[in-house]
C-alpha atoms as a PDB file:
ATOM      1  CA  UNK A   1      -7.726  -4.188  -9.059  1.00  0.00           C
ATOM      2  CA  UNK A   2      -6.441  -6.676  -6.008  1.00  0.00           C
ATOM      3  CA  UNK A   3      -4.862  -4.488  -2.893  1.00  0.00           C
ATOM      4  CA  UNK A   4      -2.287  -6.522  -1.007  1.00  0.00           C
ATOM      5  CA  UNK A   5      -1.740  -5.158   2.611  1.00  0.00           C
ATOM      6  CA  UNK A   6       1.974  -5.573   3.226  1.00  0.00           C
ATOM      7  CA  UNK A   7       3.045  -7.828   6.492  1.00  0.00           C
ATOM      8  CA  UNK A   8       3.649  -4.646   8.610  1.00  0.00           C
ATOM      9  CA  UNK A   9       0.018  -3.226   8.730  1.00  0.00           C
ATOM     10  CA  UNK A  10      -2.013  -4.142  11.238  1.00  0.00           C
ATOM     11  CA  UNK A  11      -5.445  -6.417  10.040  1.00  0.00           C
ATOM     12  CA  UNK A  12      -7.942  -3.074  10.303  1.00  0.00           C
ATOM     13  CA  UNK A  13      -6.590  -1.442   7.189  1.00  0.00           C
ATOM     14  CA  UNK A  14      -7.560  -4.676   5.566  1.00  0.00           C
ATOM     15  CA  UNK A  15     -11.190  -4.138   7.089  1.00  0.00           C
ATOM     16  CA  UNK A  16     -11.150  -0.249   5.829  1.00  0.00           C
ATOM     17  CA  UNK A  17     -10.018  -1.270   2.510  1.00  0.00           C
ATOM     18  CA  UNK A  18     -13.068  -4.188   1.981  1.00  0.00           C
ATOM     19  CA  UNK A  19     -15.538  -1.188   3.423  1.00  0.00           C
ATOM     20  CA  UNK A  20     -14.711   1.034   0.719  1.00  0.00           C
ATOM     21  CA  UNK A  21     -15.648  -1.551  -1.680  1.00  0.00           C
ATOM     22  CA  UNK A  22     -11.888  -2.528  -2.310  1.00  0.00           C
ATOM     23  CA  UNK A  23     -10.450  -6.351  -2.999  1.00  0.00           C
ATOM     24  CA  UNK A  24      -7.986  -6.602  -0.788  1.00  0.00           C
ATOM     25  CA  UNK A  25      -5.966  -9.639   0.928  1.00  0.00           C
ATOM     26  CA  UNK A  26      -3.294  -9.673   3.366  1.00  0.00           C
ATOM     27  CA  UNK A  27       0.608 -10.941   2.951  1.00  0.00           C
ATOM     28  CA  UNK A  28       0.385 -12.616   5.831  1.00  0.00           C
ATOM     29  CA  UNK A  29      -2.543 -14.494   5.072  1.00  0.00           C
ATOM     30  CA  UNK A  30      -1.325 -15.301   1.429  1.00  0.00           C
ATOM     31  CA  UNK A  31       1.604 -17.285   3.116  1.00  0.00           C
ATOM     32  CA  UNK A  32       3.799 -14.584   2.325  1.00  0.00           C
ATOM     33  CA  UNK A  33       5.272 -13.287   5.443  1.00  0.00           C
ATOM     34  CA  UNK A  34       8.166 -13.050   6.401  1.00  0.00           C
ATOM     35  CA  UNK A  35       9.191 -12.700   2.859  1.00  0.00           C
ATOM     36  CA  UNK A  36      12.645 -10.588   1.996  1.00  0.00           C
ATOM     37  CA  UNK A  37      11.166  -7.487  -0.023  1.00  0.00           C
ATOM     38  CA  UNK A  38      12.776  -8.458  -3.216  1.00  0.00           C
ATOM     39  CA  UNK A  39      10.580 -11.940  -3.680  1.00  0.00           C
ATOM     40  CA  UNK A  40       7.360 -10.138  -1.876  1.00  0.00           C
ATOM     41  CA  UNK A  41       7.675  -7.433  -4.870  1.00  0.00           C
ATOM     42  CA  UNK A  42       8.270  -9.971  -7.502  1.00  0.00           C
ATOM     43  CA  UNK A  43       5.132 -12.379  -6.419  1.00  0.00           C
ATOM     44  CA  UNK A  44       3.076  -9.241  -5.793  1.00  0.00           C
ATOM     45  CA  UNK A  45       3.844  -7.415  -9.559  1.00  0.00           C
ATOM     46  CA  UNK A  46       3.222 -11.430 -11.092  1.00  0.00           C
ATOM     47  CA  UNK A  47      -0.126 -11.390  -9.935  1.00  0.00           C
ATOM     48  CA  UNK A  48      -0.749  -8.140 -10.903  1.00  0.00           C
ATOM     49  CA  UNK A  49      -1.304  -6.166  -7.111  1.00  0.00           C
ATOM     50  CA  UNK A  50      -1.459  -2.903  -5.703  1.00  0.00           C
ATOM     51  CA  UNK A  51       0.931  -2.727  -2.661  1.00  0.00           C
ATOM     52  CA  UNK A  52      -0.232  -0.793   0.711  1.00  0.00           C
ATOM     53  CA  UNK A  53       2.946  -0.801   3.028  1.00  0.00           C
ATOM     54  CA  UNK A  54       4.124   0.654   6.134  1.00  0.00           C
ATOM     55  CA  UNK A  55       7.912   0.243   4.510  1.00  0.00           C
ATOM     56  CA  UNK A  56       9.088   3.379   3.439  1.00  0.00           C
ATOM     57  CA  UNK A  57      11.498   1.392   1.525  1.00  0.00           C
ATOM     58  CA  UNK A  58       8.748   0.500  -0.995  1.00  0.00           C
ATOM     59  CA  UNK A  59       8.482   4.105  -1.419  1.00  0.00           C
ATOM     60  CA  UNK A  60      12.010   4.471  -3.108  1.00  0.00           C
ATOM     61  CA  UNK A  61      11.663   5.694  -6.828  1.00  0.00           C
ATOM     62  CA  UNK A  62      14.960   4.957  -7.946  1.00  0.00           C
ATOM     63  CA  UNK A  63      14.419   1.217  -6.733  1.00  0.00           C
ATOM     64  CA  UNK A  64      10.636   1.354  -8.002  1.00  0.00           C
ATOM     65  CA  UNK A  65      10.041   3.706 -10.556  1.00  0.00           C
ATOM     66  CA  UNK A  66       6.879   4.973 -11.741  1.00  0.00           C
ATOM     67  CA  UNK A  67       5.190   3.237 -14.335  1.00  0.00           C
ATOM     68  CA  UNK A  68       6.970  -0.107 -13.746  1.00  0.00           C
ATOM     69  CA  UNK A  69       4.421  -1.624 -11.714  1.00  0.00           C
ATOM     70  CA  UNK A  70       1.252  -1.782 -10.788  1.00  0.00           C
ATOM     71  CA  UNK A  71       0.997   0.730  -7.541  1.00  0.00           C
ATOM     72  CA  UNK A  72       2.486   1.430  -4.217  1.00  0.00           C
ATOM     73  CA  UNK A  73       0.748   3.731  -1.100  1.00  0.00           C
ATOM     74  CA  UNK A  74       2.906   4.155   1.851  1.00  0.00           C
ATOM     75  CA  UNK A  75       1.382   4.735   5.033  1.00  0.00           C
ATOM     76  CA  UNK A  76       3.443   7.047   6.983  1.00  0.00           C
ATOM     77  CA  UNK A  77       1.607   8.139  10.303  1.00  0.00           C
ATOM     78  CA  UNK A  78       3.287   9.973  12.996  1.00  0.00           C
ATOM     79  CA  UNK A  79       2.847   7.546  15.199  1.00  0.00           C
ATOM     80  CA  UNK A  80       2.839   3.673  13.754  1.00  0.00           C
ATOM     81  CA  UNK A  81      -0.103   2.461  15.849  1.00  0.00           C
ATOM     82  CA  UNK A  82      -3.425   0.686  14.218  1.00  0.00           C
ATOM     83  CA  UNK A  83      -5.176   3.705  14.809  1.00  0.00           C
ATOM     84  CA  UNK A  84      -3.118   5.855  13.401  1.00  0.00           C
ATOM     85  CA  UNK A  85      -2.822   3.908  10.153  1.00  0.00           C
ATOM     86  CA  UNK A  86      -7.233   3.624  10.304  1.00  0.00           C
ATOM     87  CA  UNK A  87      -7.121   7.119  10.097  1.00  0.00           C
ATOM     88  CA  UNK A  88      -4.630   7.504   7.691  1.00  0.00           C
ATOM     89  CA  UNK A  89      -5.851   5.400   4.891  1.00  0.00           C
ATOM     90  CA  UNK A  90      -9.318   6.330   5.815  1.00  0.00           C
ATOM     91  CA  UNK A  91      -8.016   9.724   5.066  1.00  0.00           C
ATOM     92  CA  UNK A  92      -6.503   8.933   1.491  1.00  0.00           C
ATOM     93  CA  UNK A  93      -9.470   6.956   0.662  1.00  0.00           C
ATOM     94  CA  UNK A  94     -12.129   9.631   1.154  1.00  0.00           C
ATOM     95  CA  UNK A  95     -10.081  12.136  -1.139  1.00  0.00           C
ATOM     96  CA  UNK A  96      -8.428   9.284  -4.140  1.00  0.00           C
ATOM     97  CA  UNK A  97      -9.805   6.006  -5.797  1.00  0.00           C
ATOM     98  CA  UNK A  98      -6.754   3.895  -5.724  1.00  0.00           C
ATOM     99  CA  UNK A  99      -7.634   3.023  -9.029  1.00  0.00           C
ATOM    100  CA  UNK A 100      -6.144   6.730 -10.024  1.00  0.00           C
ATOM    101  CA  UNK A 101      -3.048   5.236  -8.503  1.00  0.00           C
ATOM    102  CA  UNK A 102      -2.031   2.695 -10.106  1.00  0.00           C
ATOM    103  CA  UNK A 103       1.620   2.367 -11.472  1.00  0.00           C
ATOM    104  CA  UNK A 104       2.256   5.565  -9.132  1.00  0.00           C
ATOM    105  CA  UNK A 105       4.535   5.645  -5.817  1.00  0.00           C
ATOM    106  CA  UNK A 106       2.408   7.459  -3.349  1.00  0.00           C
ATOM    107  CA  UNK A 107       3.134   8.269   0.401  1.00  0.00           C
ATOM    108  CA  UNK A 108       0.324   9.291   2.604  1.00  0.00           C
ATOM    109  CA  UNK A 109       1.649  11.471   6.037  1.00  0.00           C
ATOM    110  CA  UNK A 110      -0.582  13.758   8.313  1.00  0.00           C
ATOM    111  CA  UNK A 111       0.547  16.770   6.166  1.00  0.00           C
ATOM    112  CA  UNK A 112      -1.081  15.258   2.656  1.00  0.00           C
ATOM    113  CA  UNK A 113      -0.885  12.774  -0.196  1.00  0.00           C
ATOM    114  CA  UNK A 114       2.923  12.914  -2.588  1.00  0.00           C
ATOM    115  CA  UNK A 115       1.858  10.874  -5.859  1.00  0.00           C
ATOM    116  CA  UNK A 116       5.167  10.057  -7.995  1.00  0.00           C
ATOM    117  CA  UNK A 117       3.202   9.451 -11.287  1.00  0.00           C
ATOM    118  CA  UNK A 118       4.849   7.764 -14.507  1.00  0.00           C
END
């Protein structure tokens, strides 16, 4: 399973990701930033990706549902800092396998984990 780490993340959750074992590459570094959402999503489901993303927008069911791709986790600190979003996924990661989330919508907030399964 390849993680892309959307545009709006800062480089550490990349870092996290590979320390957990993960194979993960950026947007950005894929030549993809800057990208409108629709052709990010489109290039990201062709090659097969699981999307981590700061953009709650991602984590719309009626414009993604569950089961029609290949995996979305929303980071949603309180406070969108590259701190915040270490601890965060560090947070998820020590209590999931992303693996288990694949084809799900799933937003991660200080109060917990929502998984929209298929």
């Amino acid at each position: 399973m390849h993680i892309k780490v959307d545009e709006d993340l800062p480089y550490a959750v990349l870092k996290v990701l590979e320390s957990y074992g993960y194979d993960a590459s950026t947007v950005y570094k894929q030549g993809m930033g800057g990208w409108k959402d629709p052709d990010l999503w489109s290039a990201i489901q062709s090659q097969q990706c699981f999307l981590i993303t700061g953009d709650k927008g991602f984590g719309d069911i009626r414009k993604y549902p569950p089961g029609s791709h290949h995996g979305v986790l929303v980071l949603r600190p309180p406070s969108p800092n590259t701190v915040n979003f270490v601890r965060l996924l560090d947070r998820v990661l020590r209590t999931v396998r992303l693996e288990d989330l694949q084809g799900c919508i799933s937003i991660a907030t200080a109060r917990g984990l929502r998984v929209r399964k298929p």
